[in-house]
N, C-alpha and C. Protein backbone atom coordinates (compact mmCIF):
# COMPACT_ATOMS: atom_id res chain seq x y z
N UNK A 1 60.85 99.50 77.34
CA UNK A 1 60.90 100.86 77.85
C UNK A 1 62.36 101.19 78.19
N UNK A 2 62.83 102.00 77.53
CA UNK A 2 64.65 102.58 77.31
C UNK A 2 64.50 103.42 79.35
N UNK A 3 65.31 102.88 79.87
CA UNK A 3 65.89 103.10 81.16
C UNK A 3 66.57 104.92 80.75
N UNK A 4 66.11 106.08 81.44
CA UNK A 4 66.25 107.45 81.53
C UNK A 4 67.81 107.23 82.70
N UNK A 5 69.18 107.46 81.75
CA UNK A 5 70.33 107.35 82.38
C UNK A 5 70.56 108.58 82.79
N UNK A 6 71.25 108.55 84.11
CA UNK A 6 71.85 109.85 84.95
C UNK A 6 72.87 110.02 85.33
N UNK A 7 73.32 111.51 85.95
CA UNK A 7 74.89 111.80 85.16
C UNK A 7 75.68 110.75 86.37
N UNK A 8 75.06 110.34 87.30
CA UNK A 8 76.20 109.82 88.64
C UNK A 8 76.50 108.58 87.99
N UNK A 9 75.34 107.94 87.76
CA UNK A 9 75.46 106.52 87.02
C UNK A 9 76.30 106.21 85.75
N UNK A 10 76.26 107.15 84.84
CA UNK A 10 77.22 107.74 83.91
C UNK A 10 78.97 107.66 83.96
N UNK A 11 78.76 108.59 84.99
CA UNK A 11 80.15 108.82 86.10
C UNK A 11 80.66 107.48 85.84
N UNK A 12 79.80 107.03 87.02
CA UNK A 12 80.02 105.35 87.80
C UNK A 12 80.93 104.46 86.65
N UNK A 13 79.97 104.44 85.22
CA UNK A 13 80.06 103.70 84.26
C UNK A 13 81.29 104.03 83.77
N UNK A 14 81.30 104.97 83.36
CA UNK A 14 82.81 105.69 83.04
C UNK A 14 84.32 104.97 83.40
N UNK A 15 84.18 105.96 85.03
CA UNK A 15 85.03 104.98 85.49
C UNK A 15 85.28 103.41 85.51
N UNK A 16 84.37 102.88 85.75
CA UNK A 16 84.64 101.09 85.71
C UNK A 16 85.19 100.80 84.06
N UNK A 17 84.85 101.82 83.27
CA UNK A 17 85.08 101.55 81.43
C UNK A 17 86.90 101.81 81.65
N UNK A 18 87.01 103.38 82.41
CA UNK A 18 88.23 103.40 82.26
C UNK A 18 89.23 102.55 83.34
N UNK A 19 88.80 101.87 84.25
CA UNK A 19 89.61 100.46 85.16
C UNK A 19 90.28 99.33 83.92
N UNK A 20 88.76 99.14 83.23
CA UNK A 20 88.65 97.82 82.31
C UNK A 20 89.72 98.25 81.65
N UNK A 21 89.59 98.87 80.81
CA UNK A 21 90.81 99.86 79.70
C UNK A 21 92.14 99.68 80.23
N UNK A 22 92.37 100.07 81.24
CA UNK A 22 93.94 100.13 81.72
C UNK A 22 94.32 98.74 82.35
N UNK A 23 93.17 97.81 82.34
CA UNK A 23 94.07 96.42 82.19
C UNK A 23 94.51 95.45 81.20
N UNK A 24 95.45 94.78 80.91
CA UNK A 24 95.65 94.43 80.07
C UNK A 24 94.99 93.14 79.60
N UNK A 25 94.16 93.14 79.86
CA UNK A 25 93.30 91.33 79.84
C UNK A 25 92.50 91.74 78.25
N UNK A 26 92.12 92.66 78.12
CA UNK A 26 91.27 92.91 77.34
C UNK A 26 91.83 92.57 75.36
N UNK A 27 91.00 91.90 74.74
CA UNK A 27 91.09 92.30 73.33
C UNK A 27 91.41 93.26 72.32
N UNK A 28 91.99 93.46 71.43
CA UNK A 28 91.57 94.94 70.29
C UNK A 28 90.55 95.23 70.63
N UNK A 29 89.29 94.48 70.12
CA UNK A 29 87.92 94.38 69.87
C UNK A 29 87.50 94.89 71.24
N UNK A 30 87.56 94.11 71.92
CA UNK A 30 87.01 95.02 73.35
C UNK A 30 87.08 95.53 73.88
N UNK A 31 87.99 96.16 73.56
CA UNK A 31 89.14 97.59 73.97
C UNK A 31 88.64 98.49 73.04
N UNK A 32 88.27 98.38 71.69
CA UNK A 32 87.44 99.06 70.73
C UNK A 32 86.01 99.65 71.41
N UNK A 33 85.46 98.61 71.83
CA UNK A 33 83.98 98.24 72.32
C UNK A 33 83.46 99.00 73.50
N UNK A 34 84.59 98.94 74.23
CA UNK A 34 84.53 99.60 75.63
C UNK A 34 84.68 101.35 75.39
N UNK A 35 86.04 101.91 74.66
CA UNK A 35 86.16 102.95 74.49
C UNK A 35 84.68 103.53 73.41
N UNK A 36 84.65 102.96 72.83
CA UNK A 36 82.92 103.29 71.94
C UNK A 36 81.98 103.60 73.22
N UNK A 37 81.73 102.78 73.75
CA UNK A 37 80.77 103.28 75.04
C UNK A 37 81.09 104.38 76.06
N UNK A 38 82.28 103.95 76.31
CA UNK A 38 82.84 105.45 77.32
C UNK A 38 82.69 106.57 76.56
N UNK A 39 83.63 107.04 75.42
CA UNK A 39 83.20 108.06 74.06
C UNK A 39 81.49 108.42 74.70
N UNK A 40 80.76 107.28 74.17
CA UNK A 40 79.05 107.46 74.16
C UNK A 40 78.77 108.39 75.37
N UNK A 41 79.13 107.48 76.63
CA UNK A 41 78.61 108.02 77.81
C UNK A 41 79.52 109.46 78.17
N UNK A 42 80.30 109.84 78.27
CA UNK A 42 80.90 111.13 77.67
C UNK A 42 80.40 111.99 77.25
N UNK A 43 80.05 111.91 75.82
CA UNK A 43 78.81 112.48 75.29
C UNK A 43 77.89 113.22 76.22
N UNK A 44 77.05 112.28 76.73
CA UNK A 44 75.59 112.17 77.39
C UNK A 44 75.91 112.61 78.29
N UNK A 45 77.01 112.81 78.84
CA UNK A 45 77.69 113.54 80.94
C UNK A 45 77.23 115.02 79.97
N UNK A 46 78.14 115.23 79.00
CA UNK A 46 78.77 116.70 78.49
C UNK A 46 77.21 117.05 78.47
N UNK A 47 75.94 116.56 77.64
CA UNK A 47 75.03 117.03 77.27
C UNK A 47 73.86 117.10 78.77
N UNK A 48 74.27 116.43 80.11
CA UNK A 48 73.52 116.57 80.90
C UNK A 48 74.27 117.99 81.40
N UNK A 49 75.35 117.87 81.65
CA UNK A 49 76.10 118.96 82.01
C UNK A 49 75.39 120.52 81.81
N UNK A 50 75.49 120.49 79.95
CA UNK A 50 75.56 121.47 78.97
C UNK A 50 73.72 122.29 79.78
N UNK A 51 72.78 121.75 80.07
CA UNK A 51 71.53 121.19 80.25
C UNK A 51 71.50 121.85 81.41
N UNK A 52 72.49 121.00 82.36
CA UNK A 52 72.12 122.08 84.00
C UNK A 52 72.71 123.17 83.85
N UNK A 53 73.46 123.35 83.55
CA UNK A 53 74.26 124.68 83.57
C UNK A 53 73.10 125.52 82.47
N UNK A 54 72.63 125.72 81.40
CA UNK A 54 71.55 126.27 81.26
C UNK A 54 70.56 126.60 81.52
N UNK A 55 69.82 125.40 82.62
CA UNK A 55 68.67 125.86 83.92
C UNK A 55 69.68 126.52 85.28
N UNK A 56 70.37 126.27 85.17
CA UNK A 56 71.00 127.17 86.55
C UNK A 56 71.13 128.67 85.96
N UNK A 57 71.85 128.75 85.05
CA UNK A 57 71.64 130.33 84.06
C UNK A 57 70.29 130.81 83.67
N UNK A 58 69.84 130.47 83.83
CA UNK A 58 67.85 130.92 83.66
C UNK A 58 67.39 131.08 85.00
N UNK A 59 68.01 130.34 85.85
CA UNK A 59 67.44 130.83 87.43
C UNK A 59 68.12 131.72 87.98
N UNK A 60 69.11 131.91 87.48
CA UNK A 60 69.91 133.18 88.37
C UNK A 60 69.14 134.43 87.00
N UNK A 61 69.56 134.30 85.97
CA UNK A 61 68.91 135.29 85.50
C UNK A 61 67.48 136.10 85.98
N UNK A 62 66.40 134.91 85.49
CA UNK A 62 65.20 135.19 86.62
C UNK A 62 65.46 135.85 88.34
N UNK A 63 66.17 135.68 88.81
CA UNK A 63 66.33 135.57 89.81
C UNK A 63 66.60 137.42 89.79
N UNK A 64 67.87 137.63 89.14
CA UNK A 64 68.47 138.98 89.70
C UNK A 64 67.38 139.43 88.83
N UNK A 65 66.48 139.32 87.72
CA UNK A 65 65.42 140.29 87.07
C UNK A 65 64.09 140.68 87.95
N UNK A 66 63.82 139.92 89.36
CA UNK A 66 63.30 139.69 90.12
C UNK A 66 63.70 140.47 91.24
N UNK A 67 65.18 140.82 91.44
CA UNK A 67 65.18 141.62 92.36
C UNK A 67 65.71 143.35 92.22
N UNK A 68 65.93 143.00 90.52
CA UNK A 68 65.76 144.34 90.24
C UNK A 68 64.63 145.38 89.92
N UNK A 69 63.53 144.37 90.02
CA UNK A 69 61.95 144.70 90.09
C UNK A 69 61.47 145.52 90.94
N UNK A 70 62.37 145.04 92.05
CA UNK A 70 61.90 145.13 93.75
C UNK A 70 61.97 146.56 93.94
């Protein structure tokens, strides 16, 4: 059962990707590996983002159509 990821945890992940990144311990390869996942989770922030900000724009819409009813 695939774990439903969220944007704080995301965040979280992010950052610790970009700590790892700016030290120099790391490989090509895992420096490859890491930025592939950050990229990923990136993604998935932008598309939770994209997501609330579309239910927040449907509730204010609703909202003022509701009180122009009144």
């Amino acid at each position: 059962m695939e774990k439903k990821i969220n944007f704080e945890d995301s965040m979280k992940k992010l950052e610790d990707i970009a700590r790892e990144l700016e030290r120099d311990d790391l490989t090509l390869d895992e420096s490859v590996k890491k930025f592939e996942e950050g990229m990923a989770l990136s993604k998935a922030c932008k598309e939770m983002l994209d997501e609330a900000e579309k239910k927040i724009t449907i509730l204010i819409d609703n909202q003022e159509k509701k009180f122009e009813t009144e």
